[in-house]
Each structure stands twice: as C-alpha cells, then as structure tokens.
PDB file of N, CA and C in Angstrom:
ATOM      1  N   UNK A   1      75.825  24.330  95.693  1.00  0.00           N
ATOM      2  CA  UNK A   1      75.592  24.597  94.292  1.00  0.00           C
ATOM      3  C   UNK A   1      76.073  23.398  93.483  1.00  0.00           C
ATOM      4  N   UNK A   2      75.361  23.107  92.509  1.00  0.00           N
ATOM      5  CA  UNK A   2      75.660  21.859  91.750  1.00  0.00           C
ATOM      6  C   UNK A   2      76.734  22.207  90.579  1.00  0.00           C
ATOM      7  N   UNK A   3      77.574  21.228  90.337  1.00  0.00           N
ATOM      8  CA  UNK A   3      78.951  21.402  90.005  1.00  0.00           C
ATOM      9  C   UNK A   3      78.902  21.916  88.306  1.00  0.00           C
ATOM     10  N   UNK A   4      77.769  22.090  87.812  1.00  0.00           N
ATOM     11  CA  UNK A   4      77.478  21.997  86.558  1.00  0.00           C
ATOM     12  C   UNK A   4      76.626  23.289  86.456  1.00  0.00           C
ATOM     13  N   UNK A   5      76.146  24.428  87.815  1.00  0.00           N
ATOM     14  CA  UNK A   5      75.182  25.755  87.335  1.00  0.00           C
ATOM     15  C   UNK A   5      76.696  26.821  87.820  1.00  0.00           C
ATOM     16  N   UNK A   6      76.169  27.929  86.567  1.00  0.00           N
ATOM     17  CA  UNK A   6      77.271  28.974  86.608  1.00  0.00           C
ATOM     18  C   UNK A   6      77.002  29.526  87.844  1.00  0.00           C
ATOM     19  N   UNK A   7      77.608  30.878  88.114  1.00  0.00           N
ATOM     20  CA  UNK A   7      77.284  31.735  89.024  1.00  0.00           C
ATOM     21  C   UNK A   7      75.791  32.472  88.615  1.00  0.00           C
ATOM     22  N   UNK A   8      75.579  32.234  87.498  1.00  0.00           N
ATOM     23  CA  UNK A   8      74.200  33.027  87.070  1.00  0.00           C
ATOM     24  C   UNK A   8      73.175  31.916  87.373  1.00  0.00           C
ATOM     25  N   UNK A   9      73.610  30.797  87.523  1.00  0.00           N
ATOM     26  CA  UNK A   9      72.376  29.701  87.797  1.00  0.00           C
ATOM     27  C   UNK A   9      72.297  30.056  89.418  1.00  0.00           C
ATOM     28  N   UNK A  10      73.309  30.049  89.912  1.00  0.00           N
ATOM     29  CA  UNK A  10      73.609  30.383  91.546  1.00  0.00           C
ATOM     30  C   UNK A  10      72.997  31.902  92.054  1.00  0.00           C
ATOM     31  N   UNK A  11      73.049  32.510  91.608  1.00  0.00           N
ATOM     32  CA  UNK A  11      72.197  33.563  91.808  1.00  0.00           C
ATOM     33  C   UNK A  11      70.922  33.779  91.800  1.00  0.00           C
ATOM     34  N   UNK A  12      69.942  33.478  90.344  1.00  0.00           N
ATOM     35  CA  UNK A  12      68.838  33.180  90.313  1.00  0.00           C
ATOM     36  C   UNK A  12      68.096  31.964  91.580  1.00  0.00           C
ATOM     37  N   UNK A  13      68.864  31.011  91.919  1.00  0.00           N
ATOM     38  CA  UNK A  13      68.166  30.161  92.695  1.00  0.00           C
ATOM     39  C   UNK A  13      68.059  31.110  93.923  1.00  0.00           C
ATOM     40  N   UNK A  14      69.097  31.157  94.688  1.00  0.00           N
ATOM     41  CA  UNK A  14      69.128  32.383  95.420  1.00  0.00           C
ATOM     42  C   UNK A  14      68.059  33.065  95.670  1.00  0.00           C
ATOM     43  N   UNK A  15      67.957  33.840  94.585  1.00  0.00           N
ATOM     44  CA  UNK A  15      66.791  34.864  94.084  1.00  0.00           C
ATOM     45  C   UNK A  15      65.689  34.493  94.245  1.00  0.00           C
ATOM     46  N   UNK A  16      64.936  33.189  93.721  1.00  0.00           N
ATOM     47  CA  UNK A  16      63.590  32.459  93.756  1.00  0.00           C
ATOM     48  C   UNK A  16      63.450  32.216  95.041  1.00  0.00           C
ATOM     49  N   UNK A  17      64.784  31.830  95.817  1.00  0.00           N
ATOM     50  CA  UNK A  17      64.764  31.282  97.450  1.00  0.00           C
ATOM     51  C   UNK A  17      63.961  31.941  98.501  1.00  0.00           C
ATOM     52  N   UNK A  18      65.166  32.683  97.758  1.00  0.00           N
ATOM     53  CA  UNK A  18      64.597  33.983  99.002  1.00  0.00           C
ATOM     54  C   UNK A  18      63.310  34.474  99.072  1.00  0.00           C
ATOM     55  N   UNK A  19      62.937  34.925  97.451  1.00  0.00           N
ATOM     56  CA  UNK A  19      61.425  35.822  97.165  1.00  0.00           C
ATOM     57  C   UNK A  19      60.589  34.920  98.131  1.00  0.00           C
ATOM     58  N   UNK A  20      60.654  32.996  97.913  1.00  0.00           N
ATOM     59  CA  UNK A  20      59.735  32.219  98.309  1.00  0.00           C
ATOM     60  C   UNK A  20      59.288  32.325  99.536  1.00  0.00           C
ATOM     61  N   UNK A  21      60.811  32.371 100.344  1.00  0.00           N
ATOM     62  CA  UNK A  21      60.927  32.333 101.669  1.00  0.00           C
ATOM     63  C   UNK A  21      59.598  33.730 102.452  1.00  0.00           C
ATOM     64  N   UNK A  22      60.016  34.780 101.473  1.00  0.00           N
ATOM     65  CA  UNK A  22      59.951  35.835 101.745  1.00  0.00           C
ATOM     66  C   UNK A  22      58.416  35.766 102.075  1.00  0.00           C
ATOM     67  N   UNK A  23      57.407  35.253 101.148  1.00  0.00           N
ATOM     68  CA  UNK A  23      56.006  34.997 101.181  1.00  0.00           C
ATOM     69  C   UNK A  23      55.378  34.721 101.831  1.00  0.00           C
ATOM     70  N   UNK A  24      56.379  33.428 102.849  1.00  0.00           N
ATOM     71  CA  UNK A  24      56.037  32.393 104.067  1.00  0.00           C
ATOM     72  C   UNK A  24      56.093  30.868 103.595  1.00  0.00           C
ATOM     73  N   UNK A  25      56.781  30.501 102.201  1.00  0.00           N
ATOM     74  CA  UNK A  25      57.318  29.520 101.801  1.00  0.00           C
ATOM     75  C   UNK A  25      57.983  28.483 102.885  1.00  0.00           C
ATOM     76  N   UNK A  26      57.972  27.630 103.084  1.00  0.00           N
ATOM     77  CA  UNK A  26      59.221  27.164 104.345  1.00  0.00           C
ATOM     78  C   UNK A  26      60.568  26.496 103.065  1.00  0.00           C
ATOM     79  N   UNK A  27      61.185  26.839 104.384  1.00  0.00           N
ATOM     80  CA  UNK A  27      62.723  26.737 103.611  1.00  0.00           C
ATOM     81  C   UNK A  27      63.074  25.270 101.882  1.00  0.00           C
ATOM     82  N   UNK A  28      62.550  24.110 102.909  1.00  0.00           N
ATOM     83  CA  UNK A  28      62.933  23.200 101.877  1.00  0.00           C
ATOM     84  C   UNK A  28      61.801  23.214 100.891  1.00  0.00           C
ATOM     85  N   UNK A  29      60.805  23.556 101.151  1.00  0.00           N
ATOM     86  CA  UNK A  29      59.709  24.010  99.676  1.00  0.00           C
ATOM     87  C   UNK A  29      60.147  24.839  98.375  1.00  0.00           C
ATOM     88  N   UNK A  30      60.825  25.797  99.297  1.00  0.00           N
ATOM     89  CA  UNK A  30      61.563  26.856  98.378  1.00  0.00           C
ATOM     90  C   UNK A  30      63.233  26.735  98.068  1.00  0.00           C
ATOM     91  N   UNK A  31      63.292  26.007  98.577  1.00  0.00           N
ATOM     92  CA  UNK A  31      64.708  25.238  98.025  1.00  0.00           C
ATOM     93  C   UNK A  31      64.634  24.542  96.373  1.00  0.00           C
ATOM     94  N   UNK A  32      63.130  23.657  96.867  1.00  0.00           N
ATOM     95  CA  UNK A  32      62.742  22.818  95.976  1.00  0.00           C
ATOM     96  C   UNK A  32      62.723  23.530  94.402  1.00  0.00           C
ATOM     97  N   UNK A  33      61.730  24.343  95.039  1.00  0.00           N
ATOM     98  CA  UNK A  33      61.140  24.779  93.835  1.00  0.00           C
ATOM     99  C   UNK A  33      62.444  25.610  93.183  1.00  0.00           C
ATOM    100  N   UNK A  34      62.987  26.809  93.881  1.00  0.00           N
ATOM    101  CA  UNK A  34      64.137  27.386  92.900  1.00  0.00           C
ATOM    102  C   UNK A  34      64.987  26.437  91.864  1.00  0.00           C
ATOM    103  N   UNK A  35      65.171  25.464  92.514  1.00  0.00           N
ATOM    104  CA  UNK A  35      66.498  24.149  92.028  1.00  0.00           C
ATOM    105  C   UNK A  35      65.201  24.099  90.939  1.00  0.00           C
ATOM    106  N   UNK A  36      64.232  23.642  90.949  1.00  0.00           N
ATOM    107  CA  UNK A  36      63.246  23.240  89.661  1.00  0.00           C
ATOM    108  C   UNK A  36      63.356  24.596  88.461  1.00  0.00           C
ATOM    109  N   UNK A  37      63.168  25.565  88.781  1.00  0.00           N
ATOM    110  CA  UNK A  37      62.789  26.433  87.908  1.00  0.00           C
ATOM    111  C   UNK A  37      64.359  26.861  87.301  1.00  0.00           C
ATOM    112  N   UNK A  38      65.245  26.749  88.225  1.00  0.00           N
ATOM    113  CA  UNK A  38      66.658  27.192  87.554  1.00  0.00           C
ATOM    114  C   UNK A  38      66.866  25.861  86.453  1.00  0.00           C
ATOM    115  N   UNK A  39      66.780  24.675  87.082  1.00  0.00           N
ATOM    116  CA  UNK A  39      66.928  23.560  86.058  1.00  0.00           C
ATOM    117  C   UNK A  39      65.950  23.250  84.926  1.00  0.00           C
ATOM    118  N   UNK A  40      65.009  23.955  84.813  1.00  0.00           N
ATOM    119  CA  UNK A  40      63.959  23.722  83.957  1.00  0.00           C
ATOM    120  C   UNK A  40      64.841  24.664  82.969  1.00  0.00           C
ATOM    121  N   UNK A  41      64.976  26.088  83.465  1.00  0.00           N
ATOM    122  CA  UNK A  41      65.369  27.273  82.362  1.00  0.00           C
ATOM    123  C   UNK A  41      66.835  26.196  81.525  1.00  0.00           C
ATOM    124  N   UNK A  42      67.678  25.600  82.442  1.00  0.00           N
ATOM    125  CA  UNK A  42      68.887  24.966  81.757  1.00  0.00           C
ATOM    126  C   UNK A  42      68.667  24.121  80.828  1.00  0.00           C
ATOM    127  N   UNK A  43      67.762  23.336  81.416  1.00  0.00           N
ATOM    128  CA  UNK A  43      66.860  22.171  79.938  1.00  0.00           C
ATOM    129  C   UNK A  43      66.574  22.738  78.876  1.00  0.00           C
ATOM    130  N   UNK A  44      66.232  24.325  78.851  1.00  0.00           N
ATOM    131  CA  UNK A  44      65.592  24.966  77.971  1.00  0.00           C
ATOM    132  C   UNK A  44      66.515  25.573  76.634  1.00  0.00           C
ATOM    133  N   UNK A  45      67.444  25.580  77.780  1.00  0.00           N
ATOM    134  CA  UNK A  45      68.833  25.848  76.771  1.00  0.00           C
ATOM    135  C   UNK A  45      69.118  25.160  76.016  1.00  0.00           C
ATOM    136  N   UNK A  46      69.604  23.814  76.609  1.00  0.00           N
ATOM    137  CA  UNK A  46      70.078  22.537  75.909  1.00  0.00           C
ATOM    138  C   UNK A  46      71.676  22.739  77.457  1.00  0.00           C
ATOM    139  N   UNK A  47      71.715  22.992  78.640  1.00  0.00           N
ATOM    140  CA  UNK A  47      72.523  23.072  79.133  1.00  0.00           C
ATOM    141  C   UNK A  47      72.882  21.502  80.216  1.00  0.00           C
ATOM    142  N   UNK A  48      71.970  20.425  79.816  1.00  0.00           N
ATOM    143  CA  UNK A  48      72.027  19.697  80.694  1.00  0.00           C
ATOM    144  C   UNK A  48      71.824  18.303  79.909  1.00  0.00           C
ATOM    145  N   UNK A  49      72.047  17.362  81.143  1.00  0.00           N
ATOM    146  CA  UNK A  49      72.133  15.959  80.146  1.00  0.00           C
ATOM    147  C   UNK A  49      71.036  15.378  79.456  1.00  0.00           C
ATOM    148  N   UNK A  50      69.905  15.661  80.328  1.00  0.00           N
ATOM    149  CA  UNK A  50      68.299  15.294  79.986  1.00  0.00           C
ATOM    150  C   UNK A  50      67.834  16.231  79.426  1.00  0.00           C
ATOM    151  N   UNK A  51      67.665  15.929  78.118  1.00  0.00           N
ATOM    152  CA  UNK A  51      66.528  16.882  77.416  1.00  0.00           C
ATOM    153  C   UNK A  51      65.143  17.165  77.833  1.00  0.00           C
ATOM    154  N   UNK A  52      64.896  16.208  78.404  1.00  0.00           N
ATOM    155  CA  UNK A  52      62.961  16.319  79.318  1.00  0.00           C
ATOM    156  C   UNK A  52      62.834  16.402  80.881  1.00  0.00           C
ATOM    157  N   UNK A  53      61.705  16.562  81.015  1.00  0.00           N
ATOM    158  CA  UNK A  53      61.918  16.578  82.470  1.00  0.00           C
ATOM    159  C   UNK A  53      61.098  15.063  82.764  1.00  0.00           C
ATOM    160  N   UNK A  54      61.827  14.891  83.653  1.00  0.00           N
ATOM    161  CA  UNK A  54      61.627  13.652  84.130  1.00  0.00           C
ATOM    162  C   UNK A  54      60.250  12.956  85.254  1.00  0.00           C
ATOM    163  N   UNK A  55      59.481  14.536  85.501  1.00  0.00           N
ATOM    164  CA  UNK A  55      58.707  14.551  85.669  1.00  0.00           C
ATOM    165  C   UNK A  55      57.357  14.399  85.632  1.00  0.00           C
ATOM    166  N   UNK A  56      56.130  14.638  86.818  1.00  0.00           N
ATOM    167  CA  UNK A  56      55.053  13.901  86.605  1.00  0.00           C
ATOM    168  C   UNK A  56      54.096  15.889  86.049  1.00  0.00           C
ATOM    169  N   UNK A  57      54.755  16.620  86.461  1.00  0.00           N
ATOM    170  CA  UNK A  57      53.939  18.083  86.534  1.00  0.00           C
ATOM    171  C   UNK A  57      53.202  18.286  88.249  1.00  0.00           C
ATOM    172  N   UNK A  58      53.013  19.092  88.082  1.00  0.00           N
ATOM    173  CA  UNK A  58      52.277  20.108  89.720  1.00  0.00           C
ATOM    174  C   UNK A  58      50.531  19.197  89.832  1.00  0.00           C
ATOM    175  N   UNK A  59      50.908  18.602  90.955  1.00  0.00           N
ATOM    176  CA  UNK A  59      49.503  17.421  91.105  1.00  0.00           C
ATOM    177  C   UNK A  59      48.275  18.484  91.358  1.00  0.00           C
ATOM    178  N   UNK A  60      48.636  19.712  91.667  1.00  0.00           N
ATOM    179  CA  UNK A  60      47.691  20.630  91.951  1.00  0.00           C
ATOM    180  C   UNK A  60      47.185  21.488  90.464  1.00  0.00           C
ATOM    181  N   UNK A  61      47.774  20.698  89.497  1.00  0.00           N
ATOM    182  CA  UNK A  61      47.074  21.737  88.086  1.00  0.00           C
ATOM    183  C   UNK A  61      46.542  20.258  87.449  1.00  0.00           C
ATOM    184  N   UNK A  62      45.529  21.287  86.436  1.00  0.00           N
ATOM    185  CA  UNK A  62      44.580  20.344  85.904  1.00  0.00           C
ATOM    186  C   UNK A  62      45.621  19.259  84.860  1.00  0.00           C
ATOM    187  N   UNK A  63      45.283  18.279  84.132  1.00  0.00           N
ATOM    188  CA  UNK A  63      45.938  17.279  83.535  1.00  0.00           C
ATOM    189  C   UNK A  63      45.993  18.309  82.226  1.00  0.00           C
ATOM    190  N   UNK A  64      45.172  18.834  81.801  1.00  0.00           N
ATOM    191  CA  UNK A  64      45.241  19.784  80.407  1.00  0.00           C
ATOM    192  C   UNK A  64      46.124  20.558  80.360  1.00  0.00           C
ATOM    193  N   UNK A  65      47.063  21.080  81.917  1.00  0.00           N
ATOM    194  CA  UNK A  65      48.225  22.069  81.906  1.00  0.00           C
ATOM    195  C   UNK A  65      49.548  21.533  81.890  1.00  0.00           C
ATOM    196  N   UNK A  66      49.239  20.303  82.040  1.00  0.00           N
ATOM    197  CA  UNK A  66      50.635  19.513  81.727  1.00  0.00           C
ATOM    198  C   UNK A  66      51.100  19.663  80.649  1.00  0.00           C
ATOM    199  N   UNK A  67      52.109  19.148  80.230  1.00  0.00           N
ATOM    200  CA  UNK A  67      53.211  18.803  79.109  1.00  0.00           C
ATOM    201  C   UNK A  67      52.901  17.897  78.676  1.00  0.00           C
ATOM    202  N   UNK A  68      53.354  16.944  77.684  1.00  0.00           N
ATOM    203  CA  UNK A  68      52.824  15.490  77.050  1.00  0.00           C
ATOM    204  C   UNK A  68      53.987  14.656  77.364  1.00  0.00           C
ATOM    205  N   UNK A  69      54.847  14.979  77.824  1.00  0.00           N
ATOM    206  CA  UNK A  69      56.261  14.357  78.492  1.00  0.00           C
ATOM    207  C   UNK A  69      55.643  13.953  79.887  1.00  0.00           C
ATOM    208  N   UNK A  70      55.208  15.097  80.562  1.00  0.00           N
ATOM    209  CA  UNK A  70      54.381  15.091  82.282  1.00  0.00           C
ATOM    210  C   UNK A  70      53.596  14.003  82.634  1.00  0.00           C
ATOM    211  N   UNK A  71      52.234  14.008  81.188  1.00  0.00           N
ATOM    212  CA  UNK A  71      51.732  13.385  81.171  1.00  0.00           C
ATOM    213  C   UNK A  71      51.961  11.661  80.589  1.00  0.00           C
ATOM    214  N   UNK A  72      53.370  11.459  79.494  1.00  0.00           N
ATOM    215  CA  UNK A  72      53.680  10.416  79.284  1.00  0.00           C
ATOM    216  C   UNK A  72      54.241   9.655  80.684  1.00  0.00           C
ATOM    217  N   UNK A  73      55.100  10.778  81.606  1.00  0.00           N
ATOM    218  CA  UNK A  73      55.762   9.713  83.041  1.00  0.00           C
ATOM    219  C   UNK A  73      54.683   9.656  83.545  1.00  0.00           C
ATOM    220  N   UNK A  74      53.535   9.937  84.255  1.00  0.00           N
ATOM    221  CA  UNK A  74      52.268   9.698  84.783  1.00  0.00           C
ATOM    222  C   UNK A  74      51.805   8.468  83.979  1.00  0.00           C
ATOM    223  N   UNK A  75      51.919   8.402  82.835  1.00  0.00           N
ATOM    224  CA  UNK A  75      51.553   6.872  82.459  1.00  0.00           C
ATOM    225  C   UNK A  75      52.256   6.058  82.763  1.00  0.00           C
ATOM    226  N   UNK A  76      53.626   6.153  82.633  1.00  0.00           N
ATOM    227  CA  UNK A  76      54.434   5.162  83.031  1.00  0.00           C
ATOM    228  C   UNK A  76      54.616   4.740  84.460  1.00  0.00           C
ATOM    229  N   UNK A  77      54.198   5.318  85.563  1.00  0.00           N
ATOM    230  CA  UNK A  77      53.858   5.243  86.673  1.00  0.00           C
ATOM    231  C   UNK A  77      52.891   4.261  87.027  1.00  0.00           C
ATOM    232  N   UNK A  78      51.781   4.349  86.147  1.00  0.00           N
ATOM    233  CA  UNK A  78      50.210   4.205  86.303  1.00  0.00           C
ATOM    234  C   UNK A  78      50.089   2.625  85.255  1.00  0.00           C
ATOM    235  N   UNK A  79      51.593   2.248  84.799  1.00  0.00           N
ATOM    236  CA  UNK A  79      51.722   1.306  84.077  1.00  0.00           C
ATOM    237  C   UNK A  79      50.614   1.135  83.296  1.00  0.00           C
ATOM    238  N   UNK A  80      50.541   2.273  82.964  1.00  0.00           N
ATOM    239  CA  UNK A  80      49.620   2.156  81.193  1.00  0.00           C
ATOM    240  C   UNK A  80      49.967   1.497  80.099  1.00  0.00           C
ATOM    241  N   UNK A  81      49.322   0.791  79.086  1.00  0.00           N
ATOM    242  CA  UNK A  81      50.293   0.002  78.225  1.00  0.00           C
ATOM    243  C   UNK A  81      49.703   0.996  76.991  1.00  0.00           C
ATOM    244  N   UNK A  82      50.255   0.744  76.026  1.00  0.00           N
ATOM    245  CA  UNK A  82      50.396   2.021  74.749  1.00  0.00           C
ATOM    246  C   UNK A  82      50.400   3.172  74.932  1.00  0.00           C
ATOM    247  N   UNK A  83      51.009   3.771  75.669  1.00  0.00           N
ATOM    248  CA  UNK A  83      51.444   5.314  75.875  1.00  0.00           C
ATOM    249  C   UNK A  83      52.189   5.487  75.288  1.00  0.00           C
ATOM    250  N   UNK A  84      53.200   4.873  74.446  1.00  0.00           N
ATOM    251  CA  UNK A  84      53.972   5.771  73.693  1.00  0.00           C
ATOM    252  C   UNK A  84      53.361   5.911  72.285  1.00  0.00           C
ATOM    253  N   UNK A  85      52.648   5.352  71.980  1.00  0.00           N
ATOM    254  CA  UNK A  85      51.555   5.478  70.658  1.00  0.00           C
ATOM    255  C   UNK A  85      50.276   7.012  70.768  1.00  0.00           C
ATOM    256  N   UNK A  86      50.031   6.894  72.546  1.00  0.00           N
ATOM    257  CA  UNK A  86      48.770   8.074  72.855  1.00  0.00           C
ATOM    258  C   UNK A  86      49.588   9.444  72.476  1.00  0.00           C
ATOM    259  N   UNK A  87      48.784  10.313  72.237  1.00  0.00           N
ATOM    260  CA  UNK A  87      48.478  11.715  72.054  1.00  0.00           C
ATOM    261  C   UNK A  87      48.220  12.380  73.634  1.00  0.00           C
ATOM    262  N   UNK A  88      48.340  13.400  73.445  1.00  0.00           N
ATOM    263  CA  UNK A  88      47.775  14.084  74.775  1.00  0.00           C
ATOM    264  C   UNK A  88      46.559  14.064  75.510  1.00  0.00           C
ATOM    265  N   UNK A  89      45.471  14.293  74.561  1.00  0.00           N
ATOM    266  CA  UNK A  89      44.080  13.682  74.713  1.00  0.00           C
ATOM    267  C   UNK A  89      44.228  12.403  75.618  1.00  0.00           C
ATOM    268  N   UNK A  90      44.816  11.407  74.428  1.00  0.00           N
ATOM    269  CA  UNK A  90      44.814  10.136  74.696  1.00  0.00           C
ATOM    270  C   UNK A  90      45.251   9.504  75.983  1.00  0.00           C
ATOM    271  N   UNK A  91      46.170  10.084  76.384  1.00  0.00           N
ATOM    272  CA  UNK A  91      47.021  10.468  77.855  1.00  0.00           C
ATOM    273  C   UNK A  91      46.143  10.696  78.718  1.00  0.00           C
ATOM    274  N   UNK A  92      45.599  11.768  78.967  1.00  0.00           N
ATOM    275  CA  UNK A  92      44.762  12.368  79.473  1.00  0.00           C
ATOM    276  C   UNK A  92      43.804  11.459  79.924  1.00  0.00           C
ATOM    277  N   UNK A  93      42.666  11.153  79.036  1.00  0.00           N
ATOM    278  CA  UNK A  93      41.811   9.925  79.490  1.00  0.00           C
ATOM    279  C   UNK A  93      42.275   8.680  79.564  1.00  0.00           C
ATOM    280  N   UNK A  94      43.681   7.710  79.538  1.00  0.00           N
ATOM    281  CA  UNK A  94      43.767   6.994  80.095  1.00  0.00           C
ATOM    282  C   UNK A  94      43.845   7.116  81.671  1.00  0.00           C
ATOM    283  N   UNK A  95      45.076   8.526  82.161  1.00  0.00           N
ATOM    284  CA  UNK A  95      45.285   8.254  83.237  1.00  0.00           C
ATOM    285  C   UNK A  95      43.831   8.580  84.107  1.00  0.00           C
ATOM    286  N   UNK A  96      42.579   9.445  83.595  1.00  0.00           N
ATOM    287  CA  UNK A  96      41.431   9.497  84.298  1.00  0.00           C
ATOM    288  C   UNK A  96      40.830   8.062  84.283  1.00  0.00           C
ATOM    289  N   UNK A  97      40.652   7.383  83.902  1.00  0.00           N
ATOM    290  CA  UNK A  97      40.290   5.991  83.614  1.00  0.00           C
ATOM    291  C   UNK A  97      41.141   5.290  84.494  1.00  0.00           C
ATOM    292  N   UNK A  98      42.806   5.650  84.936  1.00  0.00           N
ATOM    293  CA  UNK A  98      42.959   4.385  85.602  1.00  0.00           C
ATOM    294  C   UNK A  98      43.229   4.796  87.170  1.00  0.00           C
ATOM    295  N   UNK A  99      42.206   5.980  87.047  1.00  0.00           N
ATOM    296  CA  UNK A  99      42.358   6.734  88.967  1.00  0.00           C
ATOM    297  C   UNK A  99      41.569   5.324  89.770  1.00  0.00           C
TER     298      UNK A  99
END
C-alpha cells in the first residue's frame, strides 16, 4: 500500500482487485487497473500531488472519449508543436494526422 492511501483507499483497491480477478482478469492487469481507479478518485479530491493525470487515456476508446489533458500528453508524445494553443477538436485531428 502506498504510504500516502488511507485504509479506505486500501480497501477499495482490494475491492476492484478482487471483483477483476474474479471475472478472469489476470492478477497484474487488475492490480493495474484498481491502483488507477483508486488514484484517479484521489486526484478527484485534490488528495495528491498531481492535479492531472499524467496520462495518454485507454488506447482501446475512441479519441472523442478522452479528456483534453489525455489528449494534450498524446501530443506531447507525438511531438506535436502548438498543442498547448489546440482545443480538443484541434487535438484530436492533429494526433489523426500524425498516425
């Protein structure tokens, strides 16, 4: 458990673990993902150091279900130049443009 989630963060992961496991998840998938969704809810709070997620979003959902944060690190990846000026749209069809 990370030195910074209560016992209520420790539980819920737990909780997601297991359900995952339970499905036919394999272990470190569902490791993954609980640690994501417990730390997402903490971001949500304001319980953690990073206000955003640092993330690119689920490569398996469309670019329109992303976030504009998701989609700003996907630019920065993709070394897009004026992304911090683009819009979501704008986001959007650069990174289709630079597949």
């Amino acid at each position: 458990m990370p030195k910074n989630w209560s016992n209520k963060d420790e539980r819920q992961y737990r909780h997601i673990k297991d359900d995952l496991e339970e499905v036919g998840k394999k272990a470190e998938k569902a490791m993954e993902i609980a640690a994501r969704t417990v730390n997402k809810r903490r971001r949500k709070e304001g319980r953690t150091e990073n206000k955003t997620t640092k993330g690119t979003g689920n490569p398996n959902t469309p670019l329109e279900s992303r976030t504009k944060q998701e989609l700003y690190n996907r630019a920065k990846i993709l070394n897009i130049t004026g992304r911090s000026t683009m819009n979501k749209q704008t986001l959007i069809a650069a990174i289709r443009k630079s597949r």
